[in-house]
Protein backbone atom coordinates (compact mmCIF):
# COMPACT_ATOMS: atom_id res chain seq x y z
CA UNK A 1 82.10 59.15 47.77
CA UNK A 2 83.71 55.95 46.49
CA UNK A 3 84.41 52.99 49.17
CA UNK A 4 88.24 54.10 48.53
CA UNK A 5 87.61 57.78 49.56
CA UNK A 6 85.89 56.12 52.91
CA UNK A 7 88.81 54.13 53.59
CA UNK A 8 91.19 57.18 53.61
CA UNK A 9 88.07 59.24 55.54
CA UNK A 10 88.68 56.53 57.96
CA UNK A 11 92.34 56.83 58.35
CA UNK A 12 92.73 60.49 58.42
CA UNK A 13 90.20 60.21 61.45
CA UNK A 14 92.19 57.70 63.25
CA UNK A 15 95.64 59.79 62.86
CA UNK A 16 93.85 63.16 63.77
CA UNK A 17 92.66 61.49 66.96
CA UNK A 18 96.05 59.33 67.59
CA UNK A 19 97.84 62.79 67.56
CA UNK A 20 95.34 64.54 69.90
CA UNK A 21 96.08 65.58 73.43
CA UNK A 22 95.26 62.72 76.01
CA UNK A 23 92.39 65.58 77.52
CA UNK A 24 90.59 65.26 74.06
CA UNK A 25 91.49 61.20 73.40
CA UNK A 26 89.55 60.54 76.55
CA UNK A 27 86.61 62.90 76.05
CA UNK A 28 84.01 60.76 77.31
CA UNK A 29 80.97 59.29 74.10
CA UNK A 30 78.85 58.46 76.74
CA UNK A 31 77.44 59.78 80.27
CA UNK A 32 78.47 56.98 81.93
CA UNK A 33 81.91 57.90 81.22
CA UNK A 34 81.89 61.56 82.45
CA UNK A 35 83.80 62.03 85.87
CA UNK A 36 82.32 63.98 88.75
CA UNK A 37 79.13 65.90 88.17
CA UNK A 38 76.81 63.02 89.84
CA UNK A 39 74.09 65.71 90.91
CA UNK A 40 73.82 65.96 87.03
CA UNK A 41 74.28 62.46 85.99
CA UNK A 42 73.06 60.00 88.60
CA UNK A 43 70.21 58.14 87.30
CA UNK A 44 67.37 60.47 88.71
CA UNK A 45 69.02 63.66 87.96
CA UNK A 46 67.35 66.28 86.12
CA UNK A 47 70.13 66.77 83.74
CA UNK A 48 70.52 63.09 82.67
CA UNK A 49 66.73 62.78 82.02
CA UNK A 50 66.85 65.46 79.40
CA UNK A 51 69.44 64.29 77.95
CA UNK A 52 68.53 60.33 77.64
CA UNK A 53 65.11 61.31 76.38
CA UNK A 54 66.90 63.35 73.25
CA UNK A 55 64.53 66.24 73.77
CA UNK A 56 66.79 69.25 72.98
CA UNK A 57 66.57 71.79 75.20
CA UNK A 58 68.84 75.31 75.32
CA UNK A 59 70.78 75.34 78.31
CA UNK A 60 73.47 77.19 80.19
CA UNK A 61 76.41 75.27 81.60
CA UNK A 62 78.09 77.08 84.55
CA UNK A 63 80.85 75.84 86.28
CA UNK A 64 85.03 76.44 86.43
CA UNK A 65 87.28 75.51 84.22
CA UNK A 66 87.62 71.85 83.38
CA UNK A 67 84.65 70.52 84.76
CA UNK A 68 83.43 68.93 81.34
CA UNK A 69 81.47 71.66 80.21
CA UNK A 70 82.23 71.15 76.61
CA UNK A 71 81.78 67.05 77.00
CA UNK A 72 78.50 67.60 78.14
CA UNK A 73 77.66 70.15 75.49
CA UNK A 74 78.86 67.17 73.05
CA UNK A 75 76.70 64.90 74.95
CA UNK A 76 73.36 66.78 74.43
CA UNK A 77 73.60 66.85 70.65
CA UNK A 78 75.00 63.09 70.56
CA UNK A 79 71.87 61.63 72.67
CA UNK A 80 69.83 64.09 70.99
CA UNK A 81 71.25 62.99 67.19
CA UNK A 82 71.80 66.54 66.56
CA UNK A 83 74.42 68.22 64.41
CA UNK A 84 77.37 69.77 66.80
CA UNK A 85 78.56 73.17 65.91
CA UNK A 86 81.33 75.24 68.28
CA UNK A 87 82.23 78.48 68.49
CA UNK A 88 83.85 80.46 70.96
CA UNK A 89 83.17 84.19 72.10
CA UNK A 90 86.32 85.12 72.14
CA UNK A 91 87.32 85.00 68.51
CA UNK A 92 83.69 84.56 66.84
CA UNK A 93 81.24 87.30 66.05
CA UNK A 94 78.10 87.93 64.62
CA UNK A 95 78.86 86.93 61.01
CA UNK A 96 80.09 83.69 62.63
CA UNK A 97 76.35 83.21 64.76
CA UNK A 98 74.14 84.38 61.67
CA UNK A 99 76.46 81.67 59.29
CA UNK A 100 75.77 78.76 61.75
CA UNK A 101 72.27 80.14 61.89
CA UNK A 102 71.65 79.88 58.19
CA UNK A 103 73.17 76.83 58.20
CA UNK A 104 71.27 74.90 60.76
CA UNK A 105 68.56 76.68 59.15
CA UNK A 106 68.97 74.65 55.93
CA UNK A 107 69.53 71.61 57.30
CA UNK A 108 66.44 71.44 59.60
CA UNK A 109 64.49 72.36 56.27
CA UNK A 110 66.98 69.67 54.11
CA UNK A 111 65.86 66.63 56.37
CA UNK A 112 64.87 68.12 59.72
CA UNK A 113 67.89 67.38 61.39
CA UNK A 114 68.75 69.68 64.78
CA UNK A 115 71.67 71.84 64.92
CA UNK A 116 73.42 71.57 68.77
CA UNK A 117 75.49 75.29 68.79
CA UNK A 118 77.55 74.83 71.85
CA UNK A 119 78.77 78.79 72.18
CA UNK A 120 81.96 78.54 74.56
CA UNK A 121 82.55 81.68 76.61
CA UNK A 122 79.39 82.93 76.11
CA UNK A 123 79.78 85.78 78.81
CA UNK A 124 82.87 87.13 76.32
CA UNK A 125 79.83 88.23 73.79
CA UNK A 126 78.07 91.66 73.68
CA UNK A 127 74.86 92.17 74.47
CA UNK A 128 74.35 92.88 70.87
CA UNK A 129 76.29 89.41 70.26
CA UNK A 130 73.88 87.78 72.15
CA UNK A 131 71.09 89.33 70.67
CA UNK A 132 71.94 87.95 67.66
CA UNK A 133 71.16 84.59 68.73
CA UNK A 134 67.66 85.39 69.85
CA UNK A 135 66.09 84.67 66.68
CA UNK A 136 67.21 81.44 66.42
CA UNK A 137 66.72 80.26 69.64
CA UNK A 138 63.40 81.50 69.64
CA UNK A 139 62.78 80.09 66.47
CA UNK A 140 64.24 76.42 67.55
CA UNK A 141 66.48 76.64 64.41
CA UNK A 142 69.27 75.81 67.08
CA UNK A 143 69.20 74.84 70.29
CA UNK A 144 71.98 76.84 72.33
CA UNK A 145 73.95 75.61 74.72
CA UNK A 146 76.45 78.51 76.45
CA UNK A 147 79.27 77.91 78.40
CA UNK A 148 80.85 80.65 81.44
CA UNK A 149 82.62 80.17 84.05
CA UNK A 150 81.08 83.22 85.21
CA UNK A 151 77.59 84.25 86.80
CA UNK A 152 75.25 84.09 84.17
CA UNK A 153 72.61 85.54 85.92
CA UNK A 154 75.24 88.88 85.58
CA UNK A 155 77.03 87.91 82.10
CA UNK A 156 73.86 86.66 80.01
CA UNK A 157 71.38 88.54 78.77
CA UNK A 158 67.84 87.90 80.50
CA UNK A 159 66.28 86.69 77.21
CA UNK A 160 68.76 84.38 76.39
CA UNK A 161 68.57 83.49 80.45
CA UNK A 162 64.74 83.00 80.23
CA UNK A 163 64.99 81.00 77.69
CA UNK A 164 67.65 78.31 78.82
CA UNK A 165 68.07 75.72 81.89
CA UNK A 166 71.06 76.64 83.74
CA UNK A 167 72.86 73.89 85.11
CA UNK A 168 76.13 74.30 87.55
CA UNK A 169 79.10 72.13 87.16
CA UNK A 170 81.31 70.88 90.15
CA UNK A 171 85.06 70.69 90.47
CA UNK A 172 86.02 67.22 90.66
CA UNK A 173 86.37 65.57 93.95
CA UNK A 174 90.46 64.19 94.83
CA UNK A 175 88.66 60.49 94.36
CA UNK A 176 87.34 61.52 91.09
CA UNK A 177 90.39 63.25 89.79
CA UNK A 178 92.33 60.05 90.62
CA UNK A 179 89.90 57.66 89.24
CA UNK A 180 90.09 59.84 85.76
CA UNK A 181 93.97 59.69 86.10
CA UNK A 182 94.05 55.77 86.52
CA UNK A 183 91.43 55.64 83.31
CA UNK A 184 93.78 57.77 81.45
CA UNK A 185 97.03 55.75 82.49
CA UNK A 186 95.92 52.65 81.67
CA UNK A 187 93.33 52.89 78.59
CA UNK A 188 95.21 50.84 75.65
CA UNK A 189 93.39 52.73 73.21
CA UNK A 190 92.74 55.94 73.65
CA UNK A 191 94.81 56.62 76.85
CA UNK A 192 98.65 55.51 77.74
CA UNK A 193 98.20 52.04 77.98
CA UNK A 194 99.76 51.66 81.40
CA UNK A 195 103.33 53.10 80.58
CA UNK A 196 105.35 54.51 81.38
CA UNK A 197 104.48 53.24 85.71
CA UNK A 198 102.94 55.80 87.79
CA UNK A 199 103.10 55.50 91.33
CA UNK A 200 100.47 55.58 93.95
CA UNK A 201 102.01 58.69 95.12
CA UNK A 202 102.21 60.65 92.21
CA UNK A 203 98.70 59.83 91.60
CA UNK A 204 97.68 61.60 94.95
CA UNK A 205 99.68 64.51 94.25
CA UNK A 206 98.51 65.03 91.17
CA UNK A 207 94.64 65.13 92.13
CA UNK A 208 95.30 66.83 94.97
CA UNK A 209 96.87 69.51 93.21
CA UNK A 210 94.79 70.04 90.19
CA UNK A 211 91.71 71.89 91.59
CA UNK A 212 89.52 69.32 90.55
CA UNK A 213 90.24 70.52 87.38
CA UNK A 214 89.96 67.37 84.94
CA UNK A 215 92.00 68.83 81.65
CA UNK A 216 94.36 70.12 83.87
CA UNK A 217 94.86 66.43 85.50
CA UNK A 218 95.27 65.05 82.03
CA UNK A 219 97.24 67.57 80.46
CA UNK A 220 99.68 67.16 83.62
CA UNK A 221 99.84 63.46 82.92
CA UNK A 222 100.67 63.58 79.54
CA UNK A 223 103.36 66.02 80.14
CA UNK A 224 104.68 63.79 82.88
CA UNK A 225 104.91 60.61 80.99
CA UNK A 226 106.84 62.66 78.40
CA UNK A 227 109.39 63.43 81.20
CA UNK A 228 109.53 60.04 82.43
CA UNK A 229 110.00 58.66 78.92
CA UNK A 230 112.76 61.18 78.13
CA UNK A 231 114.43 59.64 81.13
CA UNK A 232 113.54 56.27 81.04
CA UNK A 233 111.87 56.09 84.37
CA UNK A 234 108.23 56.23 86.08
CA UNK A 235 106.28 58.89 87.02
CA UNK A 236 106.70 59.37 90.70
CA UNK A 237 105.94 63.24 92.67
CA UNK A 238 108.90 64.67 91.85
CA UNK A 239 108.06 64.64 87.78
CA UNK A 240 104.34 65.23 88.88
CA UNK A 241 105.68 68.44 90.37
CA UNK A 242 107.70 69.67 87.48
CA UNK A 243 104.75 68.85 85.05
CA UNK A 244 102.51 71.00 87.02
CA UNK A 245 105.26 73.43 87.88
CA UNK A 246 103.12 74.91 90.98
CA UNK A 247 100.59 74.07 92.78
CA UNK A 248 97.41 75.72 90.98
CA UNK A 249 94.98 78.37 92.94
CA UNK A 250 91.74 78.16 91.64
CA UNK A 251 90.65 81.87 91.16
CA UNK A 252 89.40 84.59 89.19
CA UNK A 253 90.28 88.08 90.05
CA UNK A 254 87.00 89.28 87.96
CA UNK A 255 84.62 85.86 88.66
CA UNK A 256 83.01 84.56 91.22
CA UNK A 257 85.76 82.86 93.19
CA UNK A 258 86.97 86.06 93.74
CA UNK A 259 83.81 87.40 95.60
CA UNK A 260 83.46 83.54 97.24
CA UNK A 261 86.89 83.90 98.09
CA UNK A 262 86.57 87.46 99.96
CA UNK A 263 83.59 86.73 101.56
CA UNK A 264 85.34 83.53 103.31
CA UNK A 265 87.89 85.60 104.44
CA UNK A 266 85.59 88.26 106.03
CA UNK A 267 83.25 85.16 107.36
CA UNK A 268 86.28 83.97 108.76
CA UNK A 269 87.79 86.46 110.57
CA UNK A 270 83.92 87.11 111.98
CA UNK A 271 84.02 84.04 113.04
CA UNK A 272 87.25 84.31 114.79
CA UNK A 273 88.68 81.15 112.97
CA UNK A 274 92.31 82.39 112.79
CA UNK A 275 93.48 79.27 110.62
CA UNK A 276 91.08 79.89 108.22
CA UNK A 277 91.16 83.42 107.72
CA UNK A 278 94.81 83.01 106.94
CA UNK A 279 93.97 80.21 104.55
CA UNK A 280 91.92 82.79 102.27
CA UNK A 281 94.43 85.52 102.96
CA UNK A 282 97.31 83.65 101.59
CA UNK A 283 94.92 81.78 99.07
CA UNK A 284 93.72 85.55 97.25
CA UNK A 285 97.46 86.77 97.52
CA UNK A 286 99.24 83.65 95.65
CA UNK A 287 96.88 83.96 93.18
CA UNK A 288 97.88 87.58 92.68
CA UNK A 289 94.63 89.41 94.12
CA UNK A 290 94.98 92.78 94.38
CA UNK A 291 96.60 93.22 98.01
CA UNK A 292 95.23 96.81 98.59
CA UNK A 293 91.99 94.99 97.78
CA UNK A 294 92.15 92.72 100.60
CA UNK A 295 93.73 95.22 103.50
CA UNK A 296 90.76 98.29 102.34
CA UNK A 297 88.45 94.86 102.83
CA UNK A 298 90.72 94.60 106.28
CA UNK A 299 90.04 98.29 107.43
CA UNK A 300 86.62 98.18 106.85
CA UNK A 301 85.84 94.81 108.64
CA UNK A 302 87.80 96.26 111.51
CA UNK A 303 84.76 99.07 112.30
CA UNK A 304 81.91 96.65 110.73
CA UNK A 305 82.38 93.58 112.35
CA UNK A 306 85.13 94.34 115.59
CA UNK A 307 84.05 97.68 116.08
CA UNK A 308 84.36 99.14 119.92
CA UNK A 309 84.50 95.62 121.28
CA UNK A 310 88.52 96.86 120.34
CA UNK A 311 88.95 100.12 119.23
CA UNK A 312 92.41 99.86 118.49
CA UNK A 313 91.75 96.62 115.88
CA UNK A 314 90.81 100.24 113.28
CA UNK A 315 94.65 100.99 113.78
CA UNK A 316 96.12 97.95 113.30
CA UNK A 317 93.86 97.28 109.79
CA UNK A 318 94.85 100.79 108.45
CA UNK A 319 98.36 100.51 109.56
CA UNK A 320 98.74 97.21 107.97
CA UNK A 321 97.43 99.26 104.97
CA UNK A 322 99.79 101.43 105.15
CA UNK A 323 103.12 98.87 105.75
CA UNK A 324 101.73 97.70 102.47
CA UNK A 325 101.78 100.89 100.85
CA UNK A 326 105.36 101.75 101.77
CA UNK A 327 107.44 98.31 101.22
CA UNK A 328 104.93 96.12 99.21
CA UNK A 329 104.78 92.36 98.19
CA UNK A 330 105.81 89.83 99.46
CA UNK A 331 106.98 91.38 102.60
CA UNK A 332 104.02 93.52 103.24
CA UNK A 333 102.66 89.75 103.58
CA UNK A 334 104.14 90.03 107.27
CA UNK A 335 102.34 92.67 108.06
CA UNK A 336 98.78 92.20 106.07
CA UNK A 337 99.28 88.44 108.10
CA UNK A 338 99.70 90.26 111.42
CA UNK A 339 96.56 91.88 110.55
CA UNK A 340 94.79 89.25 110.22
CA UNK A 341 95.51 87.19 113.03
CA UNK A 342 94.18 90.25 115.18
CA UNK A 343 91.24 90.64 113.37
CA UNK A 344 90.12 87.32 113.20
CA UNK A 345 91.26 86.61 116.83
CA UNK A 346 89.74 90.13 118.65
CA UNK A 347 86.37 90.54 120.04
CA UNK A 348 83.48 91.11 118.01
CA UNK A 349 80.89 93.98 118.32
CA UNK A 350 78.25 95.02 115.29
CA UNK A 351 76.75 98.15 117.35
CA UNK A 352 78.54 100.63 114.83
CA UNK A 353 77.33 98.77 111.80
CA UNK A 354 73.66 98.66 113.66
CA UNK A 355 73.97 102.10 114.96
CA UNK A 356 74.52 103.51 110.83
CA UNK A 357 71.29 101.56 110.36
CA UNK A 358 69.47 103.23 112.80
CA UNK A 359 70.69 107.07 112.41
CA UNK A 360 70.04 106.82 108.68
CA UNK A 361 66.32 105.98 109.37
CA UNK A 362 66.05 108.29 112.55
CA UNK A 363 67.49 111.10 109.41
CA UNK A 364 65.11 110.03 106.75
CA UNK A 365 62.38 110.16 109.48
CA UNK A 366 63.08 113.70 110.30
CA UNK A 367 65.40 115.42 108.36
CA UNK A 368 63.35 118.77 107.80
CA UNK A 369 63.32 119.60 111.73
CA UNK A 370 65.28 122.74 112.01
CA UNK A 371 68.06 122.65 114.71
CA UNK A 372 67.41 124.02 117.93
CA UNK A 373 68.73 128.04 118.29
CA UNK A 374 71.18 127.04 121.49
CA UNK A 375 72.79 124.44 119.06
CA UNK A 376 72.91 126.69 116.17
CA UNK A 377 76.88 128.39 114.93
CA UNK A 378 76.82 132.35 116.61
CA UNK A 379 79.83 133.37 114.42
CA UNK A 380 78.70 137.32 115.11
CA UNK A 381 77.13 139.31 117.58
CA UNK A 382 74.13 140.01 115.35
CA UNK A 383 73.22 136.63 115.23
CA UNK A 384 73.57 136.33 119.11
CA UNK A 385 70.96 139.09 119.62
CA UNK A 386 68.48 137.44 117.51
CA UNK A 387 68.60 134.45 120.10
CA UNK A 388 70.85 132.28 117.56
CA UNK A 389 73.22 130.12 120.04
CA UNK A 390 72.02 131.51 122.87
CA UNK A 391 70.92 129.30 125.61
CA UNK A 392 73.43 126.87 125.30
CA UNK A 393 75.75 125.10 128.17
CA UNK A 394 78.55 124.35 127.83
CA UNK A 395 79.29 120.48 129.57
CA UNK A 396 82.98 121.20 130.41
CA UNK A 397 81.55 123.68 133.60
CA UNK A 398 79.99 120.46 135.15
CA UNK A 399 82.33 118.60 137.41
CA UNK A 400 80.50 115.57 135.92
CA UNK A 401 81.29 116.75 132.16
CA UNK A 402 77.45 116.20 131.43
CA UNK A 403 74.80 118.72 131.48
CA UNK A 404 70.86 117.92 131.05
CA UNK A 405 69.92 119.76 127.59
CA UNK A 406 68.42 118.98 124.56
CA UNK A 407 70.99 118.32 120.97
CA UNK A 408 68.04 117.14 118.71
CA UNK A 409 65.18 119.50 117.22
CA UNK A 410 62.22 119.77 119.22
CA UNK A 411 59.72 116.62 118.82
CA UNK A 412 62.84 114.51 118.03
CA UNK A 413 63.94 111.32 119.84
CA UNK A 414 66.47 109.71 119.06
CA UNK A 415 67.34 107.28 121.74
CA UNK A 416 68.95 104.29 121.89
CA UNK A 417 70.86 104.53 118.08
CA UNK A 418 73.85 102.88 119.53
CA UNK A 419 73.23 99.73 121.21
CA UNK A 420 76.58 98.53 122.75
CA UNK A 421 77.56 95.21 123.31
CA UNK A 422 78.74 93.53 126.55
CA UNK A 423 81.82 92.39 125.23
CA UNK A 424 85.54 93.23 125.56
CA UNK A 425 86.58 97.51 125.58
CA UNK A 426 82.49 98.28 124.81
CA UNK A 427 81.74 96.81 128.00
CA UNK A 428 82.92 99.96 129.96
CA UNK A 429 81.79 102.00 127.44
CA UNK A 430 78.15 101.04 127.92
CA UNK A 431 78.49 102.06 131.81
CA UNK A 432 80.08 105.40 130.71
CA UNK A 433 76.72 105.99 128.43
CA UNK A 434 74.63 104.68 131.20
CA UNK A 435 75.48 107.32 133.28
CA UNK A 436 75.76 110.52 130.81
CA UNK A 437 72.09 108.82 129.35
CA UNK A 438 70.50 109.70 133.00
CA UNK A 439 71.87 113.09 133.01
CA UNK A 440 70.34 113.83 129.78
CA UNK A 441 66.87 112.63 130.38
CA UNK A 442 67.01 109.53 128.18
CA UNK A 443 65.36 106.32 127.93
CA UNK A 444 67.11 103.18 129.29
CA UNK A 445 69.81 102.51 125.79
CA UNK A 446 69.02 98.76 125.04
CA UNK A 447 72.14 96.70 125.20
CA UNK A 448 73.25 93.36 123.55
CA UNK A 449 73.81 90.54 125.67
CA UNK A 450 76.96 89.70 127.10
CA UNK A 451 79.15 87.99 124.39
CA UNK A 452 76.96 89.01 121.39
CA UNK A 453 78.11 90.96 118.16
């Protein structure tokens, strides 16, 4: 290539990157640039001391969206002088893997130069996808580096899994996401070179509404200075607002937020932290979660984890169920609200949830025991002469509705499956079982302290 054909190289470059977005313009060339991720990148992290010694290793970067992912994917070849190929699983295949294969493959035989393929989505590929890889990964005729924003330990095939270091990214902290926007605002080069003004203000507001999400920050930036310099004024909240148009709600009906998110809002309402169970509840349902989702979650937390400590907290789950059944969103958010705030706020008891736990083992233990003739269905008078049903009482001709007899199969005990707690309507349950429990002939029923559940 003549010194001519460099020269335009060179200026092609330089418009490609002057027309980028600002997200990819500030794409950080070293690690000392990235922003957040310091349990990766502080000086005795793992992750920074495989990458400074330019040992290529395959890898698995997990984290949510816009946590640098990608950057640090470009990072690993860069400090490892490795060639960077990208694909993504959502539009590549397996031609697409074995071509990057094959060439990678050439080029570490060429001049033994190592091929970086940074494979973005890599929970979007098959398992037969990602067997493809194997070879070459086994082979170390690339090193792989996958990107998901999902569980890997769920989306990733165990070979791939045992053969990579997974490393989690963070979302970034408010701090961060404002230090990244004040890089960003005033980088003459690669950034907007301090125009148009941004206040202090809209700087908050914009990390604070980003999710820690750092190509969201950016992208909402450049948008806003292109408002601001359609009207010849500054960036202030108001412009911040329309450039992000809502606040954003982190979450992934089908990832992991969405089971971290549900099981806040159950360990919430256990918890009897009111504020925050509403915080989740309102969090899943402006981010368009599946409302029957949460209120089924509602009905079954109701026996589980509030049980007979308040009987009637069962009702109010199903009927806020059913409220949303019949008039829907958003004003089934009244209801499904209501709902909450008596769940989280009621007493707690786990003695059903314990009790299931104990009858299913009392069953496995001695399921084959034939049931006692007294207990037995007499539907005919046949079956009465041959002793079937006969011998039972019946507990209604007792003033005290309790008669001493056996309802388990001889050589069976089963005391003491329910355990009630000592806390709000179970409380005068237990003394109802107390007494029926010495009619019967059974064991003292151990009870859970008062306040416990």
């Amino acid at each position: 290539m003549s010194t001519q054909d460099d020269l335009f190289a060179g200026e092609r470059a330089e418009r490609r990157g002057a027309a980028a977005p600002l997200a990819a313009r500030m794409r950080p060339t070293s690690l000392d640039e990235v922003a957040g991720q310091r349990h990766l990148l502080d000086h005795d992290a793992a992750f920074r001391s495989v990458v400074e010694s330019g040992r290529l290793v395959s890898m698995i970067l997990w984290g949510p969206p816009g946590t640098g992912k990608t950057t640090l994917a470009r990072l690993v070849a860069s400090y490892g002088r490795a060639r960077f190929e990208q694909l993504s699983a959502v539009s590549a295949g397996v031609k697409d893997v074995r071509s990057v294969l094959a060439g990678a493959s050439q080029r570490l035989e060429d001049s033994g130069a190592r091929t970086v393929l940074f494979l973005d989505e890599i929970h979007r590929f098959s398992k037969s996808q990602q067997d493809a890889l194997l070879p070459g990964v086994e082979d170390g005729i690339v090193i792989l580096i996958g990107a998901t924003t999902e569980n890997p330990f769920f989306e990733v095939n165990s070979p791939l899994i045992s053969r990579s270091t997974i490393f989690r990214t963070e979302p970034l902290s408010e701090p961060e996401v404002e230090e990244l926007i004040g890089r960003a605002h005033t980088d003459a080069m690669r950034g907007l070179g301090g125009k148009p003004h941004i206040t202090d203000d809209a700087v908050t507001a914009l990390a604070e509404r980003v999710g820690g999400d750092a190509r969201l920050a950016l992208t909402a930036l450049e948008v806003a200075a292109a408002i601001a310099d359609g009207r010849g004024a500054g960036i202030d909240v108001d412009i911040i607002s329309e450039a992000l148009q809502r606040r954003v709600i982190r979450y992934d009906k089908g990832g992991d937020r969405h089971y971290d998110v549900i099981s806040a809002f159950i360990k919430s309402m256990r918890g009897s932290d009111v504020d925050a169970a509403l915080y989740w509840l309102h969090t899943m349902l402006g981010a368009g979660e599946d409302p029957k989702f949460v209120a089924r979650r509602m009905i079954i937390f109701a026996s589980e984890d509030v049980g007979l400590a308040d009987p009637a907290a069962l009702g109010v789950a199903i009927d806020a169920f059913r409220a949303l059944e019949v008039v829907g969103l958003p004003e089934a958010s009244f209801a499904l609200t209501q709902g909450v705030i008596y769940l989280a706020a009621a007493p707690k008891s786990n003695s059903v949830k314990e009790a299931i736990g104990r009858s299913v083992e009392a069953v496995e233990r001695t399921s084959t025991a034939p049931v006692p003739e007294h207990l037995r269905s007499a539907a005919t008078a046949g079956e009465k002469k041959l002793g079937i049903g006969v011998g039972y009482r019946y507990p209604h001709d007792d003033p005290r509705g309790v008669i001493e007899q056996s309802h388990l199969p001889e050589g069976v005990r089963a005391d003491g499956l329910y355990r009630p707690r000592h806390h709000g309507d179970e409380a005068p349950l237990a003394d109802r079982l107390r007494i029926a429990d010495e009619v019967l002939g059974k064991r003292e029923r151990s009870t859970g302290p008062p306040g416990d559940g």
